[in-house]
N, C-alpha and C. Protein backbone atom coordinates (compact mmCIF):
# COMPACT_ATOMS: atom_id res chain seq x y z
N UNK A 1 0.84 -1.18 0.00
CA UNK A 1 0.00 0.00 0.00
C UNK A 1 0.89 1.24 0.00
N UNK A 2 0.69 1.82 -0.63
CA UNK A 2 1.16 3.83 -0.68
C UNK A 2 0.67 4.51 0.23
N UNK A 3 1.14 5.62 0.24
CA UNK A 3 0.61 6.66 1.04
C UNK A 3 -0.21 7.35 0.57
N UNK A 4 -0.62 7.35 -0.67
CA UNK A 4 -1.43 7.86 -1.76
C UNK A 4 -2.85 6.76 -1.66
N UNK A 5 -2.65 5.70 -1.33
CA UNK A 5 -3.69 4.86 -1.47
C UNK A 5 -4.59 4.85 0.06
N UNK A 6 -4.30 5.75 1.13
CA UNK A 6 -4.97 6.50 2.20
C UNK A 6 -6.25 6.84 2.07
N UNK A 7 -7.05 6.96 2.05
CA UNK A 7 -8.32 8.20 1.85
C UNK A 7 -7.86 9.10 2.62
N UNK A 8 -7.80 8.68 4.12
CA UNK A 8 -7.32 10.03 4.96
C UNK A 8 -6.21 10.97 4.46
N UNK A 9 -5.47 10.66 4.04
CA UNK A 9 -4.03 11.02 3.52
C UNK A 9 -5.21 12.47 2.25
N UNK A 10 -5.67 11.44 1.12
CA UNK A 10 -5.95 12.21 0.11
C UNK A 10 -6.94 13.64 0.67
N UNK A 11 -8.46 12.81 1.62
CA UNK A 11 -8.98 13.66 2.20
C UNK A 11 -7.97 15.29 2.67
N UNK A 12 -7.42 15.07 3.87
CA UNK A 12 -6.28 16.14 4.20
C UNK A 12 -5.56 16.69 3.18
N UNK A 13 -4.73 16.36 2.13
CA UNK A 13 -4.54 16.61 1.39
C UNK A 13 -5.03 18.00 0.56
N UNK A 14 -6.37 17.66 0.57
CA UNK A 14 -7.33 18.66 -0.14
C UNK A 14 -8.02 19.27 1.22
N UNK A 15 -8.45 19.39 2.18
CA UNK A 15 -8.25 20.64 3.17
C UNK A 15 -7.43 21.33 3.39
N UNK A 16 -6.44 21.15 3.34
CA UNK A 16 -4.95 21.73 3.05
C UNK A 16 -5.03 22.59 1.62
N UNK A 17 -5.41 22.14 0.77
CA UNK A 17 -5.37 22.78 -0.24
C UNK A 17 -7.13 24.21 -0.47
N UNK A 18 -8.07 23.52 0.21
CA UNK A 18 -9.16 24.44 0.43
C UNK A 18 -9.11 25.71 1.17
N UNK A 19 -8.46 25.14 1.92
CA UNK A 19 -7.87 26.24 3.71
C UNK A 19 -6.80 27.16 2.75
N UNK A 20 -6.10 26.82 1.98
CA UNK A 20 -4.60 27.90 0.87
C UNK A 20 -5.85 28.76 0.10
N UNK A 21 -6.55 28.49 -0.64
CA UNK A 21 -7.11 29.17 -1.44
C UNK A 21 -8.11 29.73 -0.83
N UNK A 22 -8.48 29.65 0.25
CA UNK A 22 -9.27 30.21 1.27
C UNK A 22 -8.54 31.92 1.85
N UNK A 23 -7.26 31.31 1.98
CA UNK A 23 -5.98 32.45 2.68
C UNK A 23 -5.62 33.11 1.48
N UNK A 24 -5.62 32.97 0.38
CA UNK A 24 -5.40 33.94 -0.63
C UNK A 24 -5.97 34.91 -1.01
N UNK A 25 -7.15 35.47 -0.35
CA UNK A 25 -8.26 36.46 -0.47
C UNK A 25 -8.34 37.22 0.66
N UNK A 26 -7.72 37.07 1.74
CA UNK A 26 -7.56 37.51 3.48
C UNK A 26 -6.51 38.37 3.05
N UNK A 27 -6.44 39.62 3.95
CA UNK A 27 -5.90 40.60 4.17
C UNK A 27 -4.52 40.49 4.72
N UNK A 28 -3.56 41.12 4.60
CA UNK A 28 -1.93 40.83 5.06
C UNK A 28 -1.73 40.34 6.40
N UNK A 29 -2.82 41.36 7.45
CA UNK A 29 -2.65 41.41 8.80
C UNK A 29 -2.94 39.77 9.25
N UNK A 30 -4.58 39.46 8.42
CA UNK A 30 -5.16 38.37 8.48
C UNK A 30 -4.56 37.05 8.64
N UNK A 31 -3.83 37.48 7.05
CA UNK A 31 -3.19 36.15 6.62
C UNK A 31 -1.84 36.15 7.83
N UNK A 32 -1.21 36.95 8.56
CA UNK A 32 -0.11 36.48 9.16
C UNK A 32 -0.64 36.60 10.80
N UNK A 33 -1.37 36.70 10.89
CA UNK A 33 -2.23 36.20 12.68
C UNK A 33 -2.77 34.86 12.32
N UNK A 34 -4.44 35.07 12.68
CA UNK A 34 -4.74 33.90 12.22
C UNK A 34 -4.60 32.50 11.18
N UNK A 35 -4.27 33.41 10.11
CA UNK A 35 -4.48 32.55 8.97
C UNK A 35 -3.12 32.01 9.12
N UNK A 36 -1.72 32.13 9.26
CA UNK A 36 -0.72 31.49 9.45
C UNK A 36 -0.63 30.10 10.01
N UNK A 37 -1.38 30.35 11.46
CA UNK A 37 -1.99 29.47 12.15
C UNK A 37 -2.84 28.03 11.33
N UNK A 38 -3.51 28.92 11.01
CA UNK A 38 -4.74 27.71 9.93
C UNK A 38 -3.68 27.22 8.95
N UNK A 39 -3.13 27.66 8.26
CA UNK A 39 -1.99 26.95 7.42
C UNK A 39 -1.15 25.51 8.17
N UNK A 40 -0.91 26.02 9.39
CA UNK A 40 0.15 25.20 10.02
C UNK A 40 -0.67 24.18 10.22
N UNK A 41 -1.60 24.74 11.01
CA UNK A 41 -2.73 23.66 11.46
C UNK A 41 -3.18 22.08 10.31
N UNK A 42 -3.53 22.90 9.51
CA UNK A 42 -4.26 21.78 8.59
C UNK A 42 -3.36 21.63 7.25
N UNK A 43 -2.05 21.89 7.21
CA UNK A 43 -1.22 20.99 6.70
C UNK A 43 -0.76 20.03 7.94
N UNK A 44 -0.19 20.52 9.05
CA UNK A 44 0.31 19.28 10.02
C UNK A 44 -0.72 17.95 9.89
N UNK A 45 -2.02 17.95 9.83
CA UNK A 45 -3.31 16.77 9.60
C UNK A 45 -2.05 15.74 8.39
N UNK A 46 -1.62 16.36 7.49
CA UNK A 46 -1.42 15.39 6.28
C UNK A 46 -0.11 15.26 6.94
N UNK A 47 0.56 16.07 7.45
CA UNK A 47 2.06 16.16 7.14
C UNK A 47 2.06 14.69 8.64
N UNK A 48 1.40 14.63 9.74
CA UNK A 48 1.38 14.15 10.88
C UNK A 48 0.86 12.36 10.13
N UNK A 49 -0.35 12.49 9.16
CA UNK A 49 -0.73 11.14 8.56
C UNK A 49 0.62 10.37 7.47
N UNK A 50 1.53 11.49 7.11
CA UNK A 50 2.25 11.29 6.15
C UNK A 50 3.68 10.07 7.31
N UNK A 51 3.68 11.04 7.85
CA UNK A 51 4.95 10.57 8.76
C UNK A 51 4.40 9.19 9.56
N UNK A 52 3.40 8.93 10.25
CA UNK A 52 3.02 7.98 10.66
C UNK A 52 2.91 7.14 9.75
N UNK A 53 2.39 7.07 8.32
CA UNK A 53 3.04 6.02 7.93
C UNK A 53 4.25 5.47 7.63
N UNK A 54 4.81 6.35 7.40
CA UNK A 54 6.32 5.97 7.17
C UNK A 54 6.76 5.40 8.37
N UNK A 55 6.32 5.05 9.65
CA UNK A 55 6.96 4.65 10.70
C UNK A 55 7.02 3.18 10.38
N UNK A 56 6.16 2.78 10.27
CA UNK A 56 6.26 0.87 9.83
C UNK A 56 5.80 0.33 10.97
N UNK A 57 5.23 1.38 11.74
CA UNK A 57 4.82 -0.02 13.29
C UNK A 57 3.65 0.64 13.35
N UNK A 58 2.62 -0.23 13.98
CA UNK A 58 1.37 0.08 14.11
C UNK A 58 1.29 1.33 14.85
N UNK A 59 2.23 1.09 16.13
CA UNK A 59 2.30 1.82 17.48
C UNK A 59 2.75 3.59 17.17
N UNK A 60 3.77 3.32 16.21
CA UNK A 60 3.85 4.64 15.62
C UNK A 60 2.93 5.34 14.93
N UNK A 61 2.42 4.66 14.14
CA UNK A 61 1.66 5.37 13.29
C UNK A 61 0.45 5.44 13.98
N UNK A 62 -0.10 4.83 14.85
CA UNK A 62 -1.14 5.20 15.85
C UNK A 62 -1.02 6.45 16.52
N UNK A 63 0.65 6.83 17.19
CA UNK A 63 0.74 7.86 17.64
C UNK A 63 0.33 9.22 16.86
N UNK A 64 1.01 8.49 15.40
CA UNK A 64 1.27 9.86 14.64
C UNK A 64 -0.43 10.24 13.69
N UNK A 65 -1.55 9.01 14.55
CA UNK A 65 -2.25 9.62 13.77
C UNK A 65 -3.74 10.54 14.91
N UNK A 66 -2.70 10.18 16.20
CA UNK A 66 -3.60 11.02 17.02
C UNK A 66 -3.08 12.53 17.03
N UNK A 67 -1.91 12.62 16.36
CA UNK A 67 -1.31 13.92 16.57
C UNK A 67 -2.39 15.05 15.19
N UNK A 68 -2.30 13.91 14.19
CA UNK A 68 -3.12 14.28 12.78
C UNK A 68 -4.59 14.62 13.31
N UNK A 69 -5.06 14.10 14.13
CA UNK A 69 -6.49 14.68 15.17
C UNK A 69 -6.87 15.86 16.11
N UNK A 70 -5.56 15.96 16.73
CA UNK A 70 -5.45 17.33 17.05
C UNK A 70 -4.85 18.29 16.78
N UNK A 71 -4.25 18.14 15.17
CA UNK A 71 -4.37 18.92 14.39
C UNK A 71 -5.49 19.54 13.56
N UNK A 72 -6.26 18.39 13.35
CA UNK A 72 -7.83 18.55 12.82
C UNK A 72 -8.32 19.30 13.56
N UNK A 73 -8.45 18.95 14.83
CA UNK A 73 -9.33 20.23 15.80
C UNK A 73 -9.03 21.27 16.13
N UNK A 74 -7.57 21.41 15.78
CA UNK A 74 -6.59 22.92 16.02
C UNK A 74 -7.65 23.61 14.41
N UNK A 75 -7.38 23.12 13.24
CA UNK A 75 -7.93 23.24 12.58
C UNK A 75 -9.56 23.44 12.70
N UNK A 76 -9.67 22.74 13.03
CA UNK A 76 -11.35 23.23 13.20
C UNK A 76 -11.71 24.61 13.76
N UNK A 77 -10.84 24.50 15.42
CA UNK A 77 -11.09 25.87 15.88
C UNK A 77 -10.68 27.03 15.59
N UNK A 78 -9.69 27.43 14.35
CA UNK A 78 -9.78 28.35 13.42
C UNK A 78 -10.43 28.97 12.69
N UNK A 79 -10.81 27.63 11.99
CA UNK A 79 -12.27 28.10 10.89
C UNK A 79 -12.93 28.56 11.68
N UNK A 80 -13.68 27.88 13.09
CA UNK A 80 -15.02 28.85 14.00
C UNK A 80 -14.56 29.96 14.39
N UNK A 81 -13.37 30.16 14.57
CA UNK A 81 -12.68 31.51 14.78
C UNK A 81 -12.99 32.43 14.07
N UNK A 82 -12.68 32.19 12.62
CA UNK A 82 -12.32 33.63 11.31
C UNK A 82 -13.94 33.75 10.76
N UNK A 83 -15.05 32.33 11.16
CA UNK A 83 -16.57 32.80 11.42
C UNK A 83 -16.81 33.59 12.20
N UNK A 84 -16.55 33.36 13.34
CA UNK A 84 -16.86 34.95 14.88
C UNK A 84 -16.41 36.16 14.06
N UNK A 85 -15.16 35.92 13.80
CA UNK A 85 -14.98 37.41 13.52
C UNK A 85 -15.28 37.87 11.91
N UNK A 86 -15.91 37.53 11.56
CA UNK A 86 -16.13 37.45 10.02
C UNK A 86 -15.22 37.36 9.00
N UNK A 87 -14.08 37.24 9.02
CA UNK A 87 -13.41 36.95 8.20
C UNK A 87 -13.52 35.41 6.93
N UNK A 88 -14.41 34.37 7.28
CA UNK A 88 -15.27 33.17 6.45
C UNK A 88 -16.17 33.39 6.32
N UNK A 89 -16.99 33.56 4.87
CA UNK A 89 -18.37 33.63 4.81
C UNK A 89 -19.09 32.46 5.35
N UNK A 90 -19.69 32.52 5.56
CA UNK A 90 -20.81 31.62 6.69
C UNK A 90 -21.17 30.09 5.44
N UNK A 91 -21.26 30.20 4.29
CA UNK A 91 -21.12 29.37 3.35
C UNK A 91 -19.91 28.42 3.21
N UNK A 92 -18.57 29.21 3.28
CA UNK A 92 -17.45 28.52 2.96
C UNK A 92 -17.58 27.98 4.56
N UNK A 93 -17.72 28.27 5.49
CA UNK A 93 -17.36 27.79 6.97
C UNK A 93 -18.31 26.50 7.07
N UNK A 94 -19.43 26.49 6.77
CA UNK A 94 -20.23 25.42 6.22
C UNK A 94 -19.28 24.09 5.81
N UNK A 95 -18.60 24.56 4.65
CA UNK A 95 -18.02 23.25 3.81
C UNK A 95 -16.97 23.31 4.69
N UNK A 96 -16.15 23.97 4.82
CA UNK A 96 -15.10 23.22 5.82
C UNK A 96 -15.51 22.60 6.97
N UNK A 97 -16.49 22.73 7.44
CA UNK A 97 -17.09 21.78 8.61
C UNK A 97 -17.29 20.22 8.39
N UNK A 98 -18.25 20.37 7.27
CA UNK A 98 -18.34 18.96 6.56
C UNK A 98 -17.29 18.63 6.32
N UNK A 99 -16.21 18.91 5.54
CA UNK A 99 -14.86 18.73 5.13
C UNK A 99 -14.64 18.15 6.77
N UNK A 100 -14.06 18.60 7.95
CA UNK A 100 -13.68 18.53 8.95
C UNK A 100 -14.51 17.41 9.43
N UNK A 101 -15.73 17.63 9.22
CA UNK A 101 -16.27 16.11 10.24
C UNK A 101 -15.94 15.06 9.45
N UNK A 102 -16.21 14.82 8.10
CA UNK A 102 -15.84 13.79 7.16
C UNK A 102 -14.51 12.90 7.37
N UNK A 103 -13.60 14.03 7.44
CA UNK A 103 -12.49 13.36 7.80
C UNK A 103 -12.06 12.78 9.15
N UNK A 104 -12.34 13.78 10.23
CA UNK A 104 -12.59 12.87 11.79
C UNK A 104 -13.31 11.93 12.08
N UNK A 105 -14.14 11.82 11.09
CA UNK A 105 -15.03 10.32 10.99
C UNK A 105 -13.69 8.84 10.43
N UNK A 106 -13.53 9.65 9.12
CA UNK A 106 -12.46 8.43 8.43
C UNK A 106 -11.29 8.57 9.62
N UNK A 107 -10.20 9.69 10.09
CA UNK A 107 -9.04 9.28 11.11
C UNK A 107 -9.89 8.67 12.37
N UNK A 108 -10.94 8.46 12.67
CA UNK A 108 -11.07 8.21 13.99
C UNK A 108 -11.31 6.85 13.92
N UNK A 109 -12.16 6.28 12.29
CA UNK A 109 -12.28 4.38 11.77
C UNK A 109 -10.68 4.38 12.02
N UNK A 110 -9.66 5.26 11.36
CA UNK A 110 -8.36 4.63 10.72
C UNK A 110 -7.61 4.53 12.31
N UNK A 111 -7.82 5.28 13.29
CA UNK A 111 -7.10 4.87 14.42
C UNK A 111 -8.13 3.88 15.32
N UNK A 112 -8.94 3.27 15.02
CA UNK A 112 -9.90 2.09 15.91
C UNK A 112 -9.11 0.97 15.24
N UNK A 113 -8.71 1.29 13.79
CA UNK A 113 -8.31 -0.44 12.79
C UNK A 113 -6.80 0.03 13.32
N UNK A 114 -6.40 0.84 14.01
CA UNK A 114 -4.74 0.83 13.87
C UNK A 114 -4.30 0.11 15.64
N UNK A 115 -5.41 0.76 16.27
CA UNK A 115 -5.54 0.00 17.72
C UNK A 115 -5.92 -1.60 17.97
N UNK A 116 -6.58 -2.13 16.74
CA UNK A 116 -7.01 -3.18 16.88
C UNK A 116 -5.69 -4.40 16.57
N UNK A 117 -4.74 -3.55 15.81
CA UNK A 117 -3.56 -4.04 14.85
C UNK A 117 -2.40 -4.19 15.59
N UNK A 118 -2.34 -2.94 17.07
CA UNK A 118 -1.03 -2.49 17.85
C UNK A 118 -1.10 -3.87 18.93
């Protein structure tokens, strides 16, 4: 199996890439407070799923995929963030939610089958 052959992997992947083109329309101040943050945030999700696999042991990559979870929720609580203060239209904050639960649904199956494995 690849790392490409993930869903979670691909999922993140493309929040990572929604959340960039999201920050390309935000204001200078924006983009280097909050939005910096959201960058780090929801690339670490892939970059944290990426590395755990590469570990080769269940135990690792279990670790590295609870780290990819609370990155998700670091992530999450951004987006509700730049909603409070209006900076996300209430539409786009929408889809990144779904986006966000979708995938804590799939990492949370992928760390039950990785616990069952350790």
């Amino acid at each position: 199996m690849n790392l490409e052959d993930l869903e979670i992997y691909r999922l993140s992947i493309n929040l990572g890439e929604n959340v960039w083109k999201e920050l390309q329309v935000w204001e200078p101040f924006l983009k280097n407070t909050l939005g910096s943050q959201l960058i780090r945030a929801s690339d670490s999700v892939t970059l944290n799923i990426a590395e755990g696999f590469g570990r080769f042991t269940f135990k690792e990559t279990k670790r590295f995929a609870y780290y990819a979870r609370g990155s998700l929720f670091e992530t999450k609580a951004c987006i509700q963030i730049a909603c409070k203060r209006g900076i996300i239209e209430e539409a786009n904050y929408e889809k990144f939610e779904s986006e966000i639960r979708n995938l804590g649904v799939k990492l949370n199956n992928y760390i039950r089958y990785l616990n069952s494995k350790a």
